[in-house]
Protein backbone atom coordinates (compact mmCIF):
# COMPACT_ATOMS: atom_id res chain seq x y z
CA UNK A 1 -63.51 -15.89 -25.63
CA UNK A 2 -65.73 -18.80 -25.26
CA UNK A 3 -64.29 -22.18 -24.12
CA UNK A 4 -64.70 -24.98 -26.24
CA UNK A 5 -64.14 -28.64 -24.92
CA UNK A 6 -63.66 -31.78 -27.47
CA UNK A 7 -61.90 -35.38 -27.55
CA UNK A 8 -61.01 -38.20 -29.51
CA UNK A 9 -59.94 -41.63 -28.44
CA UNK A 10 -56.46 -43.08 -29.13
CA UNK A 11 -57.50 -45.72 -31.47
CA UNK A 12 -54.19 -46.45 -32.56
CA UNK A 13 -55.19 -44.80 -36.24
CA UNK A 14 -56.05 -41.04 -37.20
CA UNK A 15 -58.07 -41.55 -40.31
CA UNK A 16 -58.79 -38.91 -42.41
CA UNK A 17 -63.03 -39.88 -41.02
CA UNK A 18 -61.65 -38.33 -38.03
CA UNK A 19 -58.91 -35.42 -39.87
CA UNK A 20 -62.48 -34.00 -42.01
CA UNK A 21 -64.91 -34.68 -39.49
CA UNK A 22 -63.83 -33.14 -36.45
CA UNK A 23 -59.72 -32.13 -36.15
CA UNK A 24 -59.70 -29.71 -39.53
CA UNK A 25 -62.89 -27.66 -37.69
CA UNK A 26 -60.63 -27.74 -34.05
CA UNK A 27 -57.73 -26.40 -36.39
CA UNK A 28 -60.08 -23.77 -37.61
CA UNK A 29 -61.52 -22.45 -34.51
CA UNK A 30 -58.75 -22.36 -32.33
CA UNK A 31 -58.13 -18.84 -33.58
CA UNK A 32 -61.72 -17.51 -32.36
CA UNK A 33 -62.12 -19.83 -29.17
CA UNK A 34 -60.57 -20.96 -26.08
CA UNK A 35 -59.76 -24.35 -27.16
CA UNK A 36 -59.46 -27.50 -24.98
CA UNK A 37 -58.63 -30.71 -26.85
CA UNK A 38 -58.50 -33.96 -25.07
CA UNK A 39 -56.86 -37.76 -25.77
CA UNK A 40 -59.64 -39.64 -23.96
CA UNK A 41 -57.86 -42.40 -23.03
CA UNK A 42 -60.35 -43.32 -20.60
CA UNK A 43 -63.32 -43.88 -22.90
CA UNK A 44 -60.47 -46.33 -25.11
CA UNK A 45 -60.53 -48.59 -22.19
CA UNK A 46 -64.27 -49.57 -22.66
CA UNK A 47 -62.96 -51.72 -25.69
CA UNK A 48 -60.56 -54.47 -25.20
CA UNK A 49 -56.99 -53.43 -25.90
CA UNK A 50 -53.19 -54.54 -25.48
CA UNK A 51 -51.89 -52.13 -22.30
CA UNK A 52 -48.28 -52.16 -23.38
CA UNK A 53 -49.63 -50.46 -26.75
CA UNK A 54 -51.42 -47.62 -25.15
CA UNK A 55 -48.64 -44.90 -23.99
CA UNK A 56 -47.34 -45.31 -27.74
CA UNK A 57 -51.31 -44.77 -29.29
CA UNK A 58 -51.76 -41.95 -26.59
CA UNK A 59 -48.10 -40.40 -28.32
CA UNK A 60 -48.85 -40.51 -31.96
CA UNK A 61 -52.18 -39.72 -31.59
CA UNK A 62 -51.06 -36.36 -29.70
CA UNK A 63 -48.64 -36.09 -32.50
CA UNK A 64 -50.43 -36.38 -35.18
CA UNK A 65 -52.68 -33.57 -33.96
CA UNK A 66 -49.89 -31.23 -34.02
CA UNK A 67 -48.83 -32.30 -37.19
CA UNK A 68 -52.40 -31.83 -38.81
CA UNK A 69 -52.24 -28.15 -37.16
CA UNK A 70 -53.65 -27.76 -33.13
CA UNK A 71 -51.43 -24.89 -32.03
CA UNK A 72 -49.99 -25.33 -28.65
CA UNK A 73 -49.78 -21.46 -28.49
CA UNK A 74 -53.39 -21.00 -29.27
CA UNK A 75 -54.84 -24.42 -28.02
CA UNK A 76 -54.59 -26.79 -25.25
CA UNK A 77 -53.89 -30.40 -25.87
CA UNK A 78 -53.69 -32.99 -22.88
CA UNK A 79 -54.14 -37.02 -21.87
CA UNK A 80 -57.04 -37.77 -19.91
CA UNK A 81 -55.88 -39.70 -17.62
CA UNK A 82 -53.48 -36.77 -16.48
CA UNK A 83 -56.08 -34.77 -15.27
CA UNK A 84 -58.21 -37.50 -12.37
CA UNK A 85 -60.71 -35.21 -11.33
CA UNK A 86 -62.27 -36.37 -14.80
CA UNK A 87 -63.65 -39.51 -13.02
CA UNK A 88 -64.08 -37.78 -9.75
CA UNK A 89 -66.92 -35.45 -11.69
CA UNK A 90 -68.18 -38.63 -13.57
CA UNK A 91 -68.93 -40.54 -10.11
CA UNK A 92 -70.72 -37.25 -8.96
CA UNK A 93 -72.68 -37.52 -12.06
CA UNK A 94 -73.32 -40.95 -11.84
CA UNK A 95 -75.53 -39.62 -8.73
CA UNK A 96 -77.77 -37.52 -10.53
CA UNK A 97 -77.89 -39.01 -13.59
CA UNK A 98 -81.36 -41.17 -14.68
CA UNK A 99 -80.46 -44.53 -15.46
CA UNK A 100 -83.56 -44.09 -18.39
CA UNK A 101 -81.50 -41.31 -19.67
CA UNK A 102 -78.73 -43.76 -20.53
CA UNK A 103 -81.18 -46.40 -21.40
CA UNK A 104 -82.36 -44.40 -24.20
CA UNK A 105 -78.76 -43.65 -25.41
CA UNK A 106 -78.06 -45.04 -28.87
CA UNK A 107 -74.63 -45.22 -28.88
CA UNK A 108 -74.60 -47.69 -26.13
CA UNK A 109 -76.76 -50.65 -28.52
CA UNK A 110 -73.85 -49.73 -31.59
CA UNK A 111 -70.71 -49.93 -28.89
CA UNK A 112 -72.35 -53.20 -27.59
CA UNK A 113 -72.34 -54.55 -30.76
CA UNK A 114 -69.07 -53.69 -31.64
CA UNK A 115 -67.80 -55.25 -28.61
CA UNK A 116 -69.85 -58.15 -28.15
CA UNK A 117 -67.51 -60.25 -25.78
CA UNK A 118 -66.83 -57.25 -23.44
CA UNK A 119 -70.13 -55.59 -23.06
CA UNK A 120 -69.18 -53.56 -19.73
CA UNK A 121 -70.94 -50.96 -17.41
CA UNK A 122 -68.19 -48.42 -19.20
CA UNK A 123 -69.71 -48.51 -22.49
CA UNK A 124 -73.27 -47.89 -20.49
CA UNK A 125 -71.88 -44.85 -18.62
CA UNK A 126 -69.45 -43.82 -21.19
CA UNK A 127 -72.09 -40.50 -22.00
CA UNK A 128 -71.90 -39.77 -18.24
CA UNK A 129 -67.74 -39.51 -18.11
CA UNK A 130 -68.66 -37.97 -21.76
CA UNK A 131 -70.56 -35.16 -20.12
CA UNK A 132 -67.71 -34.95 -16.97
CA UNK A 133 -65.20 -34.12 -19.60
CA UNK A 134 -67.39 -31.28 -21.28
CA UNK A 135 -68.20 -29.78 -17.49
CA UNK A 136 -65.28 -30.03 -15.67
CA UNK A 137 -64.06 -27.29 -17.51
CA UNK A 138 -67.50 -25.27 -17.96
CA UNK A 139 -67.28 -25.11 -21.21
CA UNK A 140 -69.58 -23.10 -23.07
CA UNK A 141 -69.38 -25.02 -26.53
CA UNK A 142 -68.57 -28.50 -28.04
CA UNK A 143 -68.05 -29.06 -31.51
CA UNK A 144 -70.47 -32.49 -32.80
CA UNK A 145 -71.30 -34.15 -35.29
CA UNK A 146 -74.61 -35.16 -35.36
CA UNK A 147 -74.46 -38.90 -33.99
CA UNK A 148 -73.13 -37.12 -31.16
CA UNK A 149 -75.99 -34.74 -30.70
CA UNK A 150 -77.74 -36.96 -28.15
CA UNK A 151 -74.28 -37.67 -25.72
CA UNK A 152 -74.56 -33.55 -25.84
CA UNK A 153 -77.94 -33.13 -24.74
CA UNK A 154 -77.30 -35.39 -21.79
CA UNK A 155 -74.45 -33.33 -20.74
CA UNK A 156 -77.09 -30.14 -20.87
CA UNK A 157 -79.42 -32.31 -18.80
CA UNK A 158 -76.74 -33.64 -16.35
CA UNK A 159 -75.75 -30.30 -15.66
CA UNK A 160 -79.49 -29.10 -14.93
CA UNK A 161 -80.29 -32.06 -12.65
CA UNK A 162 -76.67 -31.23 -10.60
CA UNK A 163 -77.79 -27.20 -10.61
CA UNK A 164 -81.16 -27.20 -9.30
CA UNK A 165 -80.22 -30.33 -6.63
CA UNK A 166 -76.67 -28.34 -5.47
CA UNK A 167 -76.83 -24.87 -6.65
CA UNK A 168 -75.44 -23.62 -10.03
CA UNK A 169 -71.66 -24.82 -11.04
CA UNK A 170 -71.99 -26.19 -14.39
CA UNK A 171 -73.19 -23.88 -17.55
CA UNK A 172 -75.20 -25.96 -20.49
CA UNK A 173 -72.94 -26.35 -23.23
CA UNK A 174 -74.10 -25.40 -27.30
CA UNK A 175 -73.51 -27.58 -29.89
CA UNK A 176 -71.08 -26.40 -32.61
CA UNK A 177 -72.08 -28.72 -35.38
CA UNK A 178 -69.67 -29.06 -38.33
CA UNK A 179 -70.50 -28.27 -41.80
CA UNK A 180 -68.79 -31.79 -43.07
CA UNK A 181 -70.86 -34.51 -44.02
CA UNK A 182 -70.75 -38.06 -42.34
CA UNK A 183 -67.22 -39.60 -44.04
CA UNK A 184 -68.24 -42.76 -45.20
CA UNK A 185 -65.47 -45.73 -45.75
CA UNK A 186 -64.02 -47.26 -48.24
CA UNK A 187 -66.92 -49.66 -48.14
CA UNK A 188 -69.15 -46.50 -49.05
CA UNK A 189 -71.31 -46.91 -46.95
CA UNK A 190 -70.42 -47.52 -42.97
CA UNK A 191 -68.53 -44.28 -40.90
CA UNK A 192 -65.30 -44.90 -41.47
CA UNK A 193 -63.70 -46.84 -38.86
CA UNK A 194 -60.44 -48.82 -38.10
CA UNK A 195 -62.28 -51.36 -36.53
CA UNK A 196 -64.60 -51.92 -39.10
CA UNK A 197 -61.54 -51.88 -41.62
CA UNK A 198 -63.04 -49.12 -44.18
CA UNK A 199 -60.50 -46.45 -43.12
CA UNK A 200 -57.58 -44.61 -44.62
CA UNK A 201 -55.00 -43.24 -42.31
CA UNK A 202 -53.71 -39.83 -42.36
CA UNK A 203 -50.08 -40.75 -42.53
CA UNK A 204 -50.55 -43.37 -45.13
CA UNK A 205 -47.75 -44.12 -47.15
CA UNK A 206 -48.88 -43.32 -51.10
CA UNK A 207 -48.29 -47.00 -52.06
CA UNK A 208 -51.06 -48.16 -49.17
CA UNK A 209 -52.91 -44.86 -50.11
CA UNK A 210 -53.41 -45.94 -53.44
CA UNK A 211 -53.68 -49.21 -53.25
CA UNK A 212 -56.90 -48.77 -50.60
CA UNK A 213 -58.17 -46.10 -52.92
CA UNK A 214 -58.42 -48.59 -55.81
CA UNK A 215 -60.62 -51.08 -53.93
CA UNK A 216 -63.11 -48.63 -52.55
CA UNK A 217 -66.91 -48.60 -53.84
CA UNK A 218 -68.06 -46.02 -55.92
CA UNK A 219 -71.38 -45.32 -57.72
CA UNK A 220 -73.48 -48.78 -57.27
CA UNK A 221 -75.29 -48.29 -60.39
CA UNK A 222 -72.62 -48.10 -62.66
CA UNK A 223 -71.52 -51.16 -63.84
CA UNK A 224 -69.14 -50.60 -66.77
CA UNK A 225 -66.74 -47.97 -67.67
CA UNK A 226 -69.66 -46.74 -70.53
CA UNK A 227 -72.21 -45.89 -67.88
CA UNK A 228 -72.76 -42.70 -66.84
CA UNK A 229 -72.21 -42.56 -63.36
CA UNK A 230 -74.01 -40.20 -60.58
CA UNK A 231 -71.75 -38.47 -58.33
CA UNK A 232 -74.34 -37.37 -55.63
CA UNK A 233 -73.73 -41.41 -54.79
CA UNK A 234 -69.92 -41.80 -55.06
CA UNK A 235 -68.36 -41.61 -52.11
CA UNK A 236 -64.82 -41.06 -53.75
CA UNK A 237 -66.34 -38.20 -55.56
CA UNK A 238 -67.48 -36.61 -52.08
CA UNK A 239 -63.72 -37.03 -51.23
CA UNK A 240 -62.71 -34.90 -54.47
CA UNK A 241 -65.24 -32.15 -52.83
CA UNK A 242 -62.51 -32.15 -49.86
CA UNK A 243 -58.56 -32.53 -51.34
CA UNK A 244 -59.02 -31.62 -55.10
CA UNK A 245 -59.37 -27.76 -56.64
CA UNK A 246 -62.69 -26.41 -57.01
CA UNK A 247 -62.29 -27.02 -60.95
CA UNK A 248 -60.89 -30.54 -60.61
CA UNK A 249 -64.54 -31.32 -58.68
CA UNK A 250 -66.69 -29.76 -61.50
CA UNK A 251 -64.49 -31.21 -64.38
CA UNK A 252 -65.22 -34.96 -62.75
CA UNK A 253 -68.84 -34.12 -61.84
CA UNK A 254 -69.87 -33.71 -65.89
CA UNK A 255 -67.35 -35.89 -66.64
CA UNK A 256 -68.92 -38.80 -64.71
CA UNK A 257 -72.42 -38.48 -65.72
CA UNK A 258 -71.57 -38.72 -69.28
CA UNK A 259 -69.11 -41.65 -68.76
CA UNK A 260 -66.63 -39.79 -70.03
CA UNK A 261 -64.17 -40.59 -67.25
CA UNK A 262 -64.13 -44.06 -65.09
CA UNK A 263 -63.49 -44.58 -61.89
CA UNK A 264 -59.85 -45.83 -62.02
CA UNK A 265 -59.10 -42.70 -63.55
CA UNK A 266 -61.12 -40.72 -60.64
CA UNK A 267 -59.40 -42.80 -58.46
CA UNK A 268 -56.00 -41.96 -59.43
CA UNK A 269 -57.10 -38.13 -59.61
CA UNK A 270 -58.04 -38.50 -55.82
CA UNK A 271 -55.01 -40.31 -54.86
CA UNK A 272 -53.13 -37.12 -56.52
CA UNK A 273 -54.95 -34.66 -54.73
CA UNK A 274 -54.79 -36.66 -51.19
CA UNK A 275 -50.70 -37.57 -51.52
CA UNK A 276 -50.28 -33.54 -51.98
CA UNK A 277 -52.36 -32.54 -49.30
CA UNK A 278 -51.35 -35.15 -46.74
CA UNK A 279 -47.58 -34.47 -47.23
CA UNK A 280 -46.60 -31.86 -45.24
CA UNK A 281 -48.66 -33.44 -42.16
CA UNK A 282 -46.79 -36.56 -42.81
CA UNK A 283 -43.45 -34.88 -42.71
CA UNK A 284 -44.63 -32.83 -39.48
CA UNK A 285 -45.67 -36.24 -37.98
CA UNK A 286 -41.93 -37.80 -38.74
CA UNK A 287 -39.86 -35.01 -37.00
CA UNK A 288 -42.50 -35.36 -33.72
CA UNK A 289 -41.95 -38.65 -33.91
CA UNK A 290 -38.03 -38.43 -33.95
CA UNK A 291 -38.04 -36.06 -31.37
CA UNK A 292 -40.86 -37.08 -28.62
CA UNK A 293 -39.72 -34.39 -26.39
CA UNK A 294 -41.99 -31.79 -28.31
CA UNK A 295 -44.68 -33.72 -27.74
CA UNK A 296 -44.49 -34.67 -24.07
CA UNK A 297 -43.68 -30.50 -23.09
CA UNK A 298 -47.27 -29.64 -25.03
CA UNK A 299 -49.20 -32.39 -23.31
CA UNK A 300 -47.49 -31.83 -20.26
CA UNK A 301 -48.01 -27.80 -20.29
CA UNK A 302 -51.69 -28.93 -21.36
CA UNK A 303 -51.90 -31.09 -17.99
CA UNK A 304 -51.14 -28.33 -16.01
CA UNK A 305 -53.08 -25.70 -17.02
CA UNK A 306 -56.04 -28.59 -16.93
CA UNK A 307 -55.73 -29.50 -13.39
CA UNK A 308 -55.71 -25.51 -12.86
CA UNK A 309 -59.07 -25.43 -14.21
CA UNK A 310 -60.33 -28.99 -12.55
CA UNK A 311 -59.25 -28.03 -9.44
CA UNK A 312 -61.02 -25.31 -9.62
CA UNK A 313 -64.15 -26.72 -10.62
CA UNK A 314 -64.23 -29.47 -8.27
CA UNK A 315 -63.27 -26.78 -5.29
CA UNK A 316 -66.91 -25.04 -6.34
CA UNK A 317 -68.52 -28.64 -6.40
CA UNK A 318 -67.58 -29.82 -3.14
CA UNK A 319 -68.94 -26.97 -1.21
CA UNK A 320 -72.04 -26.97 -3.26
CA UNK A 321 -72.35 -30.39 -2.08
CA UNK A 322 -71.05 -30.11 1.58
CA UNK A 323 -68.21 -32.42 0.92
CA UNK A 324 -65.96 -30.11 2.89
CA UNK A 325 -64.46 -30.14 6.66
């Protein structure tokens, strides 16, 4: 089986940007792949944050990812931090990594932005800890959406630099790209983000579900409940495509561009077809929650067989290197 590597941050909010985007494909594949998901609490520390909240963002994010369906019996799930020879490989890379490859990387400008008063080195070398995660444990695949396309390719050209300067350790990992289309928030047009406040969280309650459903944009262009609308442009009707039935999605399609339904109405239908799907995750979430033990005997179990694999990794890249005695 090939072995797929991917992460997300513990933001302190799984939206549902993140739930279609990236965790529904790692729920997917885990059947067909050796799976390695990560909480990258290491790349959270690039943005400002309140320490004594992290260990409980690092828990409910790792919960939540059970709850949504990442198998501990087929997949892996660990913290970071647990496993240090992550920043070990990322100071190696450091080495052999052009600093007008990272100059050219356009995350850094949109992170910089986003964090104007803390504009660190971290958030300039977050691809090269990016591309330690992916190669520390060889893996052959990374699933990506397509903003991340260009953190990816650095990883593939990290990888080359290290193999023809030490010898060959590292392969060049494919991109897996998912079929889902960038989830826009409820602004309808930014990615959703918490920190841009456009999100909706996967364990809303209905009441906040609804009530953040009923303020989001829709079609631009149409002004009054008697204009027909154009769905192609509605972001809520791009969320139908995902929670409601197959007929639901055409019903509102011809219903919309003759104005014969308005967007309170689609609204509510979405809210409907959300609160049903979401429920069962939400429930999973609660018992994880009541009992943390659950959680902490995955991640730990995930920890272990991690360092296994790091250990061995960063055994081959010393003596490539000659850092042996």
């Amino acid at each position: 089986m090939s072995r797929v590597f991917s992460g997300i941050q513990p933001s302190g909010e799984l939206h549902i940007g993140n739930y279609l985007g990236a965790i529904r494909n790692w729920v997917n594949i885990q059947d067909e792949h050796q799976c390695i998901y990560c909480v990258v609490d290491y790349h959270a520390i690039t943005a400002e944050y309140r320490p004594k909240e992290m260990p409980t963002r690092i828990f409910d994010l790792a919960a939540g990812l059970l709850a949504c369906g990442v198998d501990p019996e087929k997949a892996t799930l660990f913290v970071q931090s647990d496993v240090p020879q992550h920043t070990e490989l990322a100071w190696i890379f450091n080495t052999v990594t052009p600093m007008g490859e990272l100059s050219r990387q356009t995350q850094f400008k949109s992170k910089s932005e986003q964090n104007l008063n803390n504009i660190n080195v971290g958030l300039f070398t977050y691809p090269v800890l990016q591309a330690a995660d992916i190669l520390l444990y060889r893996a052959s695949h990374v699933p990506v959406g397509e903003d991340q396309e260009q953190h990816l390719e650095l990883s593939r050209e990290i990888a080359r630099k290290f193999n023809a300067r030490y010898g060959k350790v590292f392969p060049e990992a494919r991109t897996m790209f998912t079929s889902t289309p960038r989830i826009r928030g409820l602004d309808g047009k930014a990615k959703m983000s918490k920190s841009l406040g456009n999100s909706i969280a996967v364990d809303e309650t209905e009441k906040r579900l609804r009530k953040k459903l009923a303020s989001a944009f829709t079609d631009p262009n149409r002004v009054t409940r008697t204009d027909p609308g154009d769905p192609k442009v509605c972001n809520i009707f791009t969320l139908h495509g995902f929670f409601s039935p197959s007929e639901t999605v055409q019903e509102i399609d011809g219903a919309c561009r003759k104005a014969e339904i308005g967007c309170v109405d689609c609204k509510k239908k979405l809210g409907d077809a959300m609160v049903g799907h979401f429920a069962p995750i939400r429930e999973r979430w609660a018992e994880l929650r009541a009992d943390p033990t659950q959680v902490h005997e995955v991640l730990n179990t995930g920890r272990d067989r991690c360092q296994a694999i790091a250990a061995d990794t960063m055994q081959r890249v010393h003596r490539k290197m000659g850092l042996v005695r």
